[in-house]
Protein backbone atom coordinates (compact mmCIF):
# COMPACT_ATOMS: atom_id res chain seq x y z
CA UNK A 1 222.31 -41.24 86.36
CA UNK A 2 224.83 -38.55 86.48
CA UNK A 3 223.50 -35.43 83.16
CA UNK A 4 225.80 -35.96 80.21
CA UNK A 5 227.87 -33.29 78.89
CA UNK A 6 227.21 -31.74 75.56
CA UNK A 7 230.71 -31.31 74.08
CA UNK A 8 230.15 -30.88 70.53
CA UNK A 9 227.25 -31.25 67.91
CA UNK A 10 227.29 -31.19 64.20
CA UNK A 11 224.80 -31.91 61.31
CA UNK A 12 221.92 -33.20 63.72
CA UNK A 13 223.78 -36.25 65.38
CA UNK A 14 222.79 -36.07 68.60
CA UNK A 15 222.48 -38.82 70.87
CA UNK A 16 220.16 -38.60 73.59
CA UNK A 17 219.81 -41.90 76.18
CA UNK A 18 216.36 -43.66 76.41
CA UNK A 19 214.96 -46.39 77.89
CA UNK A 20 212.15 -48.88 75.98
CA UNK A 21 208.89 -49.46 77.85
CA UNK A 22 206.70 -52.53 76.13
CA UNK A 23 207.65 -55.39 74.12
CA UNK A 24 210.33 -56.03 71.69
CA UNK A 25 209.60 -55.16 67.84
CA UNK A 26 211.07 -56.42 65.25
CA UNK A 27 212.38 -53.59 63.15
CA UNK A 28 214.73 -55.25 60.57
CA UNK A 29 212.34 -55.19 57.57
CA UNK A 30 211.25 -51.36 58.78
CA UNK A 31 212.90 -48.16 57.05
CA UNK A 32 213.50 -45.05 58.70
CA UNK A 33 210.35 -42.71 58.64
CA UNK A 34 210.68 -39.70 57.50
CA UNK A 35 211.26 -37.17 59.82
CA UNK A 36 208.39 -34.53 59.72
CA UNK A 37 209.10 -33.53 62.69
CA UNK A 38 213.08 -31.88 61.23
CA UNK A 39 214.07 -32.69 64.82
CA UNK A 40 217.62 -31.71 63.66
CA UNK A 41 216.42 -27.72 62.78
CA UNK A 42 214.68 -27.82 66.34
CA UNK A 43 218.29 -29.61 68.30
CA UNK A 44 219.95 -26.45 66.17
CA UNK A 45 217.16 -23.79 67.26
CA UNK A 46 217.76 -25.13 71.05
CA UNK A 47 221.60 -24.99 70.49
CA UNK A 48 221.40 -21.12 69.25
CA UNK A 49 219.25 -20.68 72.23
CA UNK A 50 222.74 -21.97 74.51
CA UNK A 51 224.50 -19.30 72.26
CA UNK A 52 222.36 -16.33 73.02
CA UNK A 53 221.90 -17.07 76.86
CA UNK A 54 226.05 -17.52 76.97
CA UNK A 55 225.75 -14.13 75.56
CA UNK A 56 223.12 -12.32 77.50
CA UNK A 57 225.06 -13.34 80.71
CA UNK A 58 228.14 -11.88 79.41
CA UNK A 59 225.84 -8.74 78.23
CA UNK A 60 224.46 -8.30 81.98
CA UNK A 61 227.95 -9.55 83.77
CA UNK A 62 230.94 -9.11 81.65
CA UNK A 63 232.45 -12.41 81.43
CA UNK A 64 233.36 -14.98 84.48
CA UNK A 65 236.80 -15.53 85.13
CA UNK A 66 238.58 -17.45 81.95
CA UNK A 67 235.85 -17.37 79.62
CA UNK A 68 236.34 -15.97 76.37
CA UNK A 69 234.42 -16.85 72.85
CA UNK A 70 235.45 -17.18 69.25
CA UNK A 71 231.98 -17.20 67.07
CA UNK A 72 232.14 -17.97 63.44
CA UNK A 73 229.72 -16.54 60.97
CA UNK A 74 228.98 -16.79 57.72
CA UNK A 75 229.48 -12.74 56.49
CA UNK A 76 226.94 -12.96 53.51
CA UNK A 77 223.98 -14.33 55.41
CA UNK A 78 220.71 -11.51 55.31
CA UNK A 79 220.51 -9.00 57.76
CA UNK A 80 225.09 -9.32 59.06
CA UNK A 81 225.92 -5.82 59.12
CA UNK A 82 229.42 -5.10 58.53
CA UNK A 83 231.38 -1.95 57.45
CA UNK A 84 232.48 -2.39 53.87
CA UNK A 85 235.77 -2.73 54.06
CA UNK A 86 235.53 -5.18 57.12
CA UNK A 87 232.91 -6.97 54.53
CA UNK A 88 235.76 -7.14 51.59
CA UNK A 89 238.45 -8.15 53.62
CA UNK A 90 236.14 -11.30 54.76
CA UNK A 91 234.04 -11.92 52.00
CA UNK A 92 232.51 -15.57 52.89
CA UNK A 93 233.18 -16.28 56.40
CA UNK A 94 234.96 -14.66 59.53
CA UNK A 95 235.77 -15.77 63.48
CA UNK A 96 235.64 -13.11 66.14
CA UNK A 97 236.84 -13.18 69.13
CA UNK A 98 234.91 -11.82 72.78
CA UNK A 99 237.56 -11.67 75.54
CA UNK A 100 239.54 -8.00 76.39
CA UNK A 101 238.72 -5.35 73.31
CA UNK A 102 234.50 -5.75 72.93
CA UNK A 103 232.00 -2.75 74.08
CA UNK A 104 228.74 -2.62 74.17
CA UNK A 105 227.13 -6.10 73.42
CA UNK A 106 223.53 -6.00 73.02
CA UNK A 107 221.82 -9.10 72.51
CA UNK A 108 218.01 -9.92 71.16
CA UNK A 109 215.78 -12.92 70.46
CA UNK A 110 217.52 -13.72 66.65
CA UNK A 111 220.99 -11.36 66.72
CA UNK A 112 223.38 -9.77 68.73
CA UNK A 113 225.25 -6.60 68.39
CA UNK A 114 229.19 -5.78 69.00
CA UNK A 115 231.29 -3.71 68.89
CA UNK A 116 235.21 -4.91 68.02
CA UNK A 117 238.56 -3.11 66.87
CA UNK A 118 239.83 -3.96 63.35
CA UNK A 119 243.36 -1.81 63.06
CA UNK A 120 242.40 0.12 65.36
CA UNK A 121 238.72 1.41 63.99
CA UNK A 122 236.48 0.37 66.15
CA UNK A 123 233.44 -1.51 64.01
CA UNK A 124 230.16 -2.34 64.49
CA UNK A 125 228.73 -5.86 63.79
CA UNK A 126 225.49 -7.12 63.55
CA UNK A 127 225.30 -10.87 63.96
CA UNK A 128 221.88 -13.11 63.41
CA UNK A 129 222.61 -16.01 65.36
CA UNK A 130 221.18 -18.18 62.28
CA UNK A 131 224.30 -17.20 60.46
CA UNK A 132 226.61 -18.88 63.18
CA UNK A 133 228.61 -21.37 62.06
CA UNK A 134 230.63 -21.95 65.23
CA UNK A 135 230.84 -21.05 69.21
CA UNK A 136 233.88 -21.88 71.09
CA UNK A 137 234.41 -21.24 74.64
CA UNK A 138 238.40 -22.44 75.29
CA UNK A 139 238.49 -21.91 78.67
CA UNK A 140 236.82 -25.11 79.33
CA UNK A 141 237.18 -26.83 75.84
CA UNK A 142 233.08 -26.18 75.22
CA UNK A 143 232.02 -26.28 71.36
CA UNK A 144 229.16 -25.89 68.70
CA UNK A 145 228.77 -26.25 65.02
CA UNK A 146 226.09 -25.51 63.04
CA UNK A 147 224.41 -26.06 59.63
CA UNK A 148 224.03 -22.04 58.61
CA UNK A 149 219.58 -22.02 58.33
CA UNK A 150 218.39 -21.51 54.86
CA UNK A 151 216.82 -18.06 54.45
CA UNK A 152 213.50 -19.25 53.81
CA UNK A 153 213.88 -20.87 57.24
CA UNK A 154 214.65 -18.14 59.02
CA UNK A 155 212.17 -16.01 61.14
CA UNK A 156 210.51 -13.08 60.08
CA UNK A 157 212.41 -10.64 62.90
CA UNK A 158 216.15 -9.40 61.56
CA UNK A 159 217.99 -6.50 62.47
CA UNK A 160 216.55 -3.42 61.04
CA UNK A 161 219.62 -1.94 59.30
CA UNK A 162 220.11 1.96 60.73
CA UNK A 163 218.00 0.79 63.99
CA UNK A 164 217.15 4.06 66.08
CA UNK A 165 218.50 3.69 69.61
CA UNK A 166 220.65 -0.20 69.17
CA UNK A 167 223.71 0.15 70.95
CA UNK A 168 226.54 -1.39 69.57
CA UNK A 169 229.69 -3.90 71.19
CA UNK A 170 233.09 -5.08 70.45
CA UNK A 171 235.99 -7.65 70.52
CA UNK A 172 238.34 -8.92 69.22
CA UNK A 173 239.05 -10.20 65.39
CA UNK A 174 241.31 -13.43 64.08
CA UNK A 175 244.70 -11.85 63.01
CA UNK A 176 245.00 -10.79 59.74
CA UNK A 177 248.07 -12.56 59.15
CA UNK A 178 246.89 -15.74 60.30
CA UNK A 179 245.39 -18.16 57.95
CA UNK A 180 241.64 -18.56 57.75
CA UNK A 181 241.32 -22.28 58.45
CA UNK A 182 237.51 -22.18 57.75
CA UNK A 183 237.55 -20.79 54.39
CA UNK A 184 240.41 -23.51 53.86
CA UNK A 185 237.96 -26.03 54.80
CA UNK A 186 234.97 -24.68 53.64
CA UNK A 187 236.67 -25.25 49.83
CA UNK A 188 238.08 -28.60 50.54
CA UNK A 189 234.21 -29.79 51.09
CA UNK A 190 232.51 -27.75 48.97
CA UNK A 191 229.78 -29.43 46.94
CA UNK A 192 231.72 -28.13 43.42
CA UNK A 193 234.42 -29.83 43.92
CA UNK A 194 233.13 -32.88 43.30
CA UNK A 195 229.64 -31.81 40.82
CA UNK A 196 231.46 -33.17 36.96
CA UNK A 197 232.46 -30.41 34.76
């Protein structure tokens, strides 16, 4: 069986191929267990984990020929460090971009570190990867989307702000004078939008 390709996954709908070994059961009366197991926070941990290895190998190698990534984050999410006026300029949720304009990417076990031009000031970011909302690689059409992890999910280990010795990376933002889709979306969907007033 040839492996399957992972194109795209979103709110825990996965689909992964087995085959049945035993007898048939008959599950029509049967309702779905709970799942105690919150196999969709571990499919998301796993996911993050394709994230930060993209990233590592573009920390060590630069990246390969075509490859270039546009990560969404959600700004507000504890321990995103941005500069203030970055920070008030995208107050919810932003998209940068790695390709030509990024220095100095450091990446650990739960963030990574940048270091991008905005208007030409160079900024640093601090990004926990639980507060990725999206990876894109264009090049070769390869996607993720994620549910942003509660903070009471989160692990203990977040970037220290004012770290001694953390070196810092860059890239490249969305335009200022183009739309932000997301934030479009994220208020045609949100919850209070449809709660009664």
């Amino acid at each position: 069986m040839a492996p399957m390709r992972l194109a795209r996954y979103s709110r825990g709908s996965i689909r992964i191929p087995f085959r049945k070994t035993g007898g048939v059961r008959d599950n029509s009366d049967d309702k779905m267990p709970e799942d105690l197991m919150r196999y969709d926070h571990l499919a998301q941990m796993a996911l993050r984990g394709v994230v930060r290895e993209a990233l590592r190998r573009v920390e060590r190698e630069g990246l390969p020929g075509e490859h270039h990534f546009y990560i969404a984050f959600n700004t507000r999410y504890p321990g995103v460090q941005l500069s203030d006026r970055i920070l008030e300029r995208y107050p919810r949720e932003m998209t940068i971009v790695l390709q030509h304009q990024y220095w100095n990417l450091k990446v650990f076990d739960t963030w990574f570190e940048v270091e991008l031009s905005f208007d030409n000031i160079p900024e640093k970011l601090v990004i926990p990867f639980n507060a990725i909302k999206g990876f894109l690689d264009p090049a070769v059409q390869f996607g993720l989307q994620f549910e942003v992890v509660a903070v009471e999910e989160q692990p203990a280990e977040t970037p220290a702000t004012g770290e001694a010795g953390t070196a810092t990376a860059g890239g490249e933002e969305k335009p200022a004078d183009q739309p932000d889709e997301s934030a479009d979306k994220a208020k045609v969907v949100s919850l209070d939008s449809f709660r009664k007033k």
